[in-house]
PDB file of N, CA and C in Angstrom:
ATOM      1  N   UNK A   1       0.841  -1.207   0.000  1.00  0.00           N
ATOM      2  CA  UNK A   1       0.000   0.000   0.000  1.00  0.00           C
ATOM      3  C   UNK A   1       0.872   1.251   0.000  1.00  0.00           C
ATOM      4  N   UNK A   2       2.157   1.084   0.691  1.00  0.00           N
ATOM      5  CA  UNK A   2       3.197   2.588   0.784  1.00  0.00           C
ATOM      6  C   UNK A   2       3.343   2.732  -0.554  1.00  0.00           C
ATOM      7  N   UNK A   3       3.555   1.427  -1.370  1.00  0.00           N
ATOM      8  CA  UNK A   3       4.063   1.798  -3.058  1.00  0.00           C
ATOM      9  C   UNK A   3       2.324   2.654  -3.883  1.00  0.00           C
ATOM     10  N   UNK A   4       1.862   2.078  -3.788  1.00  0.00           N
ATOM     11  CA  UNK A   4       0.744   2.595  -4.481  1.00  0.00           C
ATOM     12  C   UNK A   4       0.493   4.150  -4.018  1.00  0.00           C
ATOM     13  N   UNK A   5       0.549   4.499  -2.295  1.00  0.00           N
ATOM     14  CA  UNK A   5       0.367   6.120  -2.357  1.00  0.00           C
ATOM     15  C   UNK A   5       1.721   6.366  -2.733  1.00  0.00           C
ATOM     16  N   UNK A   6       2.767   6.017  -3.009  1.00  0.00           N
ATOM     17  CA  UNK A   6       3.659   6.525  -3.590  1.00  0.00           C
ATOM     18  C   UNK A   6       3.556   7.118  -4.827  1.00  0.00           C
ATOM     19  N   UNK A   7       3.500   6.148  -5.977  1.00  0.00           N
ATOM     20  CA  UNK A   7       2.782   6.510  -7.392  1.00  0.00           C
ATOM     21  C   UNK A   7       1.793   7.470  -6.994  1.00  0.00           C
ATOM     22  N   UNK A   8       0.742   7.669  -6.427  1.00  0.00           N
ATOM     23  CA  UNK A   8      -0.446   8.454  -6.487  1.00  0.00           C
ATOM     24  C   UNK A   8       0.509  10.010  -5.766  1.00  0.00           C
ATOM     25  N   UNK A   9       1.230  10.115  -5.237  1.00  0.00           N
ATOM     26  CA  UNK A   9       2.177  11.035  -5.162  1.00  0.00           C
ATOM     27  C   UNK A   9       2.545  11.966  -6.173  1.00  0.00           C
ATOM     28  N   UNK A  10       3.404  11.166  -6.750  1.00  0.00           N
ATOM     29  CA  UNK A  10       3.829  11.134  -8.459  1.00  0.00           C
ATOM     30  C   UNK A  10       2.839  11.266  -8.861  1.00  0.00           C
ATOM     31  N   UNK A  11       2.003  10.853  -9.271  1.00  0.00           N
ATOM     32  CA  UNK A  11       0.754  11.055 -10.740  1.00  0.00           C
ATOM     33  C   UNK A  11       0.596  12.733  -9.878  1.00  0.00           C
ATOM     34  N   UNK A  12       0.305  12.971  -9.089  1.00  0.00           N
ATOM     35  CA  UNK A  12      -0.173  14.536  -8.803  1.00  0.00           C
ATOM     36  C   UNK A  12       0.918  15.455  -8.768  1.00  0.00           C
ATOM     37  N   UNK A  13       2.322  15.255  -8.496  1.00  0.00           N
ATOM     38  CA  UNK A  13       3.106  15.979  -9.083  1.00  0.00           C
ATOM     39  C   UNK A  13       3.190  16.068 -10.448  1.00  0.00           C
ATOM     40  N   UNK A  14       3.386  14.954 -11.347  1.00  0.00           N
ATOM     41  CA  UNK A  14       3.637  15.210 -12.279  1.00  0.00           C
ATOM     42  C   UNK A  14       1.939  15.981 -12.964  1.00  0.00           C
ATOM     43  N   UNK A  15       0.630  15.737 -12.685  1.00  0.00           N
ATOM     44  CA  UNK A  15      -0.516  16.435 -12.859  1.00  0.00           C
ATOM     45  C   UNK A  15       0.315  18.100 -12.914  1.00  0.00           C
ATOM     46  N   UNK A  16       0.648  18.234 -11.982  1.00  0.00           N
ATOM     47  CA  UNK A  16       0.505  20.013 -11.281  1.00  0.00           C
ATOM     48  C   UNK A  16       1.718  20.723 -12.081  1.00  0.00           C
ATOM     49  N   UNK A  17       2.883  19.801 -12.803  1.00  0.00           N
ATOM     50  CA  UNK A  17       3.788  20.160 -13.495  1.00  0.00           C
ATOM     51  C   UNK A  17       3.450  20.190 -15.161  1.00  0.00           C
ATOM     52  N   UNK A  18       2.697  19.331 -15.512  1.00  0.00           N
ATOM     53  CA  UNK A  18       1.782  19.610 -16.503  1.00  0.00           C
ATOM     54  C   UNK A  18       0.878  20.876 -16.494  1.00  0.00           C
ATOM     55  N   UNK A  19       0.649  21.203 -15.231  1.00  0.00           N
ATOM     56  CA  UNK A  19      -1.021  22.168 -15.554  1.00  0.00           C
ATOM     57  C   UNK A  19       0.324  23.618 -15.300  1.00  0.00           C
ATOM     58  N   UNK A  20       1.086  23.304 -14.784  1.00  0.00           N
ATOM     59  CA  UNK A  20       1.906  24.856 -14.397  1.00  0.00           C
ATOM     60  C   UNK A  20       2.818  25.169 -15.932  1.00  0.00           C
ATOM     61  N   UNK A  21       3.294  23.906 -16.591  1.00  0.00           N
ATOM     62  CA  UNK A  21       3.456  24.045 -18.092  1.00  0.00           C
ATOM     63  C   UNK A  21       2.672  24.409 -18.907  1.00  0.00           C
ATOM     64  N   UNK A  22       1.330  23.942 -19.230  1.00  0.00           N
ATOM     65  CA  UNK A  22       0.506  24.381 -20.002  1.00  0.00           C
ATOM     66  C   UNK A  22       0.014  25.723 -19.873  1.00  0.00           C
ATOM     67  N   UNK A  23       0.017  25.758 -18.513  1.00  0.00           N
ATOM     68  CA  UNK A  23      -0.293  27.668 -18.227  1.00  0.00           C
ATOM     69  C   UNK A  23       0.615  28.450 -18.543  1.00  0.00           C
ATOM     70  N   UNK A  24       1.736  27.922 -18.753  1.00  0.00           N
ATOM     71  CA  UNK A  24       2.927  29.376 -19.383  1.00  0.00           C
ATOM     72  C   UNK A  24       2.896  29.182 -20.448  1.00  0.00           C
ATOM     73  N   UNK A  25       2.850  28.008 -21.016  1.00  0.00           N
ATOM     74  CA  UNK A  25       2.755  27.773 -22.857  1.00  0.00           C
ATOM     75  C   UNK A  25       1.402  28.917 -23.321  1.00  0.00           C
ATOM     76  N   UNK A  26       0.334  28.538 -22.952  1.00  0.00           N
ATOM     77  CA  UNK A  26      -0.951  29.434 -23.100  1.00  0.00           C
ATOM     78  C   UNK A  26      -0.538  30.827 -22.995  1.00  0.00           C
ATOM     79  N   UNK A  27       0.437  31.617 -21.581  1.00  0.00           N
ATOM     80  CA  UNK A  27       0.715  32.822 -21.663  1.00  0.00           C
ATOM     81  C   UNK A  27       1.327  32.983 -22.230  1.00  0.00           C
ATOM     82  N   UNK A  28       2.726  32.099 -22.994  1.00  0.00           N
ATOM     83  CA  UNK A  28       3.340  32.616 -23.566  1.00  0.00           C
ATOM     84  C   UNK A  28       3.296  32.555 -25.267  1.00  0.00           C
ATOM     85  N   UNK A  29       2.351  32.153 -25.518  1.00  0.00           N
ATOM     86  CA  UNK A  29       1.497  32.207 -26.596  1.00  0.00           C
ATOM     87  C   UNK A  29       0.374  33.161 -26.842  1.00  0.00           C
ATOM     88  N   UNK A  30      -0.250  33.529 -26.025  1.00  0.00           N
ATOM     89  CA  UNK A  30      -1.010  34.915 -25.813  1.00  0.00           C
ATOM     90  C   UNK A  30      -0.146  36.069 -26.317  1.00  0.00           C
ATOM     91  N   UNK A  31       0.948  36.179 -25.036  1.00  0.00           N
ATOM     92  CA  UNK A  31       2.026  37.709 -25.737  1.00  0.00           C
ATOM     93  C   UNK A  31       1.959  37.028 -26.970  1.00  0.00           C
ATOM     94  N   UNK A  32       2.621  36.516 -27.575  1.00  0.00           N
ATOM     95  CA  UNK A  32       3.312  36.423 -29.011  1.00  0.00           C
ATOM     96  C   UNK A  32       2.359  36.444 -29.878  1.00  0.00           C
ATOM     97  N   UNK A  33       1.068  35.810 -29.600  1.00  0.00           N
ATOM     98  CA  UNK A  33       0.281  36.255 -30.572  1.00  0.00           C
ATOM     99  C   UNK A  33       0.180  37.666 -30.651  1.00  0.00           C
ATOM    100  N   UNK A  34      -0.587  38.713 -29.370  1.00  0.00           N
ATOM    101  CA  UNK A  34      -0.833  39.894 -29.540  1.00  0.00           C
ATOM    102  C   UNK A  34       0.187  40.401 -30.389  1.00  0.00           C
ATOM    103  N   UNK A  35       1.641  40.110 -29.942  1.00  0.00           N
ATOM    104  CA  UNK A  35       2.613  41.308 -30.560  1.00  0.00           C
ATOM    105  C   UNK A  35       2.729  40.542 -32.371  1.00  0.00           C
ATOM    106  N   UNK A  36       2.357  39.666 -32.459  1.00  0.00           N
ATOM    107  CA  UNK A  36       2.478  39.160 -34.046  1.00  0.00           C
ATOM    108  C   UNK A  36       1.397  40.034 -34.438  1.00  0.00           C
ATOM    109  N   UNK A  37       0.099  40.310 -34.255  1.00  0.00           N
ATOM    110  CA  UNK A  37      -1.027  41.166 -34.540  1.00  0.00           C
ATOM    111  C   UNK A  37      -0.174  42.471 -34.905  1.00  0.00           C
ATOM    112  N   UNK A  38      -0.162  42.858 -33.394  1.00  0.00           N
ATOM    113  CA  UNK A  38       0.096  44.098 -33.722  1.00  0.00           C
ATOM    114  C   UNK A  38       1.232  44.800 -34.832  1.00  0.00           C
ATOM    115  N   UNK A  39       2.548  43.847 -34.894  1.00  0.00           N
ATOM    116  CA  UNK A  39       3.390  43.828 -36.122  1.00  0.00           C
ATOM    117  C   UNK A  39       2.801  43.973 -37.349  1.00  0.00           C
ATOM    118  N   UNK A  40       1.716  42.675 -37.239  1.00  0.00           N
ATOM    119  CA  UNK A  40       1.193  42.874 -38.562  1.00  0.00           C
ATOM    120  C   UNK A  40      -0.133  44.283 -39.123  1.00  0.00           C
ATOM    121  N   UNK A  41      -0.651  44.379 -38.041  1.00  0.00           N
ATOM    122  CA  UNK A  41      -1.327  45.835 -38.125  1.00  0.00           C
ATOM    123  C   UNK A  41      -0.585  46.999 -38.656  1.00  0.00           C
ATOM    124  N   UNK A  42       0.471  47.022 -37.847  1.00  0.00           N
ATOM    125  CA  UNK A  42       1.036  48.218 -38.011  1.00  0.00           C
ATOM    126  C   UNK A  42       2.045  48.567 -39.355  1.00  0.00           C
ATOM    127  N   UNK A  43       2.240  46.859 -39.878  1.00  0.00           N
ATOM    128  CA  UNK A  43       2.489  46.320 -41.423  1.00  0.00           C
ATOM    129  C   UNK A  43       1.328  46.870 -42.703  1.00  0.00           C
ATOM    130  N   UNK A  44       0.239  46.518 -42.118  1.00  0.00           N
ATOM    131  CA  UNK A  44      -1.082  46.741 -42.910  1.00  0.00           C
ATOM    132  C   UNK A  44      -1.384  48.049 -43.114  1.00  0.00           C
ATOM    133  N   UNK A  45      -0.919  49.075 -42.152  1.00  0.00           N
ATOM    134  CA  UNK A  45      -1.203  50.190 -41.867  1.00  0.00           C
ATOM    135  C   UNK A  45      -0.149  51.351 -42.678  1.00  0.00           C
ATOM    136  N   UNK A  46       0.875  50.929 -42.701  1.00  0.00           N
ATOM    137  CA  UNK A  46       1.925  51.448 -43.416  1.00  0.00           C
ATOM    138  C   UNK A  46       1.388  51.194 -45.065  1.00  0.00           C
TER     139      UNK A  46
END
C-alpha cells in the first residue's frame, strides 16, 4: 500500500507540473500572438 500512495504522489506531481506548463505555454502564446497582430497591423497600416 506505501508503493501505491507513492505513485499516487507522483501522478499529482507530475498532474501540477503539466497544468503549471501548459499555463505558461498558453501565456506565452497569448504575448506572441498579440505582438504578431500588432506587427502585422502596423504592417497593414503602413
Amino acid at each position: 500500500s506505501n508503493k501505491r500512495h507513492y505513485d499516487g504522489d507522483q501522478e499529482d506531481v507530475q498532474g501540477n507540473q503539466i497544468h503549471c506548463l501548459l499555463s505558461e505555454t498558453i501565456s506565452t502564446l497569448e504575448s506572441t500572438g498579440e505582438h504578431t497582430s500588432n506587427t502585422s497591423n502596423k504592417e497593414i497600416t503602413k
